[in-house]
Protein backbone atom coordinates (compact mmCIF):
# COMPACT_ATOMS: atom_id res chain seq x y z
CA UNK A 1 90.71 77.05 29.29
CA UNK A 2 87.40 79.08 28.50
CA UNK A 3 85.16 77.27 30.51
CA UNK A 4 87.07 77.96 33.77
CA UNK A 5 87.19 81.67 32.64
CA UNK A 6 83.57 81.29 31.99
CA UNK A 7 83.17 79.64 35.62
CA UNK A 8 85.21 82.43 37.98
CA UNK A 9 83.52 85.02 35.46
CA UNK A 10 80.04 83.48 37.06
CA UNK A 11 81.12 83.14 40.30
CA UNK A 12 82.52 86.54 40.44
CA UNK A 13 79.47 88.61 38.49
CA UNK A 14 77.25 86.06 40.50
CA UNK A 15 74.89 85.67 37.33
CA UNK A 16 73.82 82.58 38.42
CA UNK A 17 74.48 79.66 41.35
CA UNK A 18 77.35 78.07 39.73
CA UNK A 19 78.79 74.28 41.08
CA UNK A 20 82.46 73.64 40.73
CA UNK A 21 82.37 69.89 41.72
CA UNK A 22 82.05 68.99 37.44
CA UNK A 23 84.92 70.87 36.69
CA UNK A 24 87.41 69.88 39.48
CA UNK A 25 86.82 66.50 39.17
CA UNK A 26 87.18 65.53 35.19
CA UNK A 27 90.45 65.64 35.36
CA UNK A 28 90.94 69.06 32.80
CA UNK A 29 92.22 71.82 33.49
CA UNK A 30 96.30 72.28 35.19
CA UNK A 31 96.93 72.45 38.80
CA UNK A 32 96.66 76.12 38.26
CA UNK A 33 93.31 76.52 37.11
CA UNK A 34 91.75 74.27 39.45
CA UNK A 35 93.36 76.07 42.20
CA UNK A 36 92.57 79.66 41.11
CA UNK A 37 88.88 78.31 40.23
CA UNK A 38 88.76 76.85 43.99
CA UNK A 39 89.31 80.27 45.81
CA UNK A 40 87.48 82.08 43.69
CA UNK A 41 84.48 79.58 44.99
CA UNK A 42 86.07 80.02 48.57
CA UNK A 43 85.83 83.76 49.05
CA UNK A 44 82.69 84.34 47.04
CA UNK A 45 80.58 81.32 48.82
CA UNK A 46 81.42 83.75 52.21
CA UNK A 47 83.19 80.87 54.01
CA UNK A 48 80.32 78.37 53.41
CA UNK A 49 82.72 76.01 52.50
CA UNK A 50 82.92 72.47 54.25
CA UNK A 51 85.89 70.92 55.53
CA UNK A 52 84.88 67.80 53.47
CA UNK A 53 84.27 70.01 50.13
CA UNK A 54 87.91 70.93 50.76
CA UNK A 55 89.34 67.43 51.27
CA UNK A 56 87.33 66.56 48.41
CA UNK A 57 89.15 69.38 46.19
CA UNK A 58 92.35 68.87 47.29
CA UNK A 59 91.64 65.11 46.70
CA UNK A 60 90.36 65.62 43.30
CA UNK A 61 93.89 67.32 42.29
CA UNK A 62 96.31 64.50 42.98
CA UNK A 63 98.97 67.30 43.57
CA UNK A 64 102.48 66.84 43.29
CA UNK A 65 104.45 67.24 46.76
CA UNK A 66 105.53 70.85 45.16
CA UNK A 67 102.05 71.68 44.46
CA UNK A 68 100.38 70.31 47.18
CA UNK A 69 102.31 72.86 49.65
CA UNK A 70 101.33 75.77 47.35
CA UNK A 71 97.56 73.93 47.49
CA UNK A 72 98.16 73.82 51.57
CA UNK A 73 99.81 77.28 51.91
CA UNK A 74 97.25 79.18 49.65
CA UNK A 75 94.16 77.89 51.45
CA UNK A 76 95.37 78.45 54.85
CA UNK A 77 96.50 82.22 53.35
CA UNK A 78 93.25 83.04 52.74
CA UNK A 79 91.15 81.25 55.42
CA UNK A 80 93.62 82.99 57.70
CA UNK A 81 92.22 86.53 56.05
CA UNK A 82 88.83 85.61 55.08
């Protein structure tokens, strides 16, 4: 979808202060893109991330059991070498 391209392109250039709770919770957007969009936030937001802004993410995904262990295995990947 262009407007999570357009989102990680902001977060990454950090043109401007950019909030991700919109997107992640209208229900648009696959598994995929909400997840990619997520750790993009993660590692560019230098680990300001709350443990409730997580639960709220992973909340706002309603995951399958299959995706929710990619969900589970990619955020403790990268908290692990963040």
């Amino acid at each position: 979808m262009d407007v999570y391209y357009e989102y990680e392109t902001k977060l990454l250039t950090k043109s401007e202060s950019v909030s991700i709770n919109n997107i992640l919770l209208d229900g648009k957007g696959t598994f995929e893109d909400k997840l990619r969009l997520y750790l993009i936030y993660y590692l560019t937001n230098n680990n300001n991330v709350s443990n409730s802004e997580l639960e709220q993410f992973a909340q706002s995904l309603t995951p399958t059991n299959e995706q929710q262990e990619i969900l589970l295995k990619s955020i403790s990947f990268i908290k692990k070498w963040v």
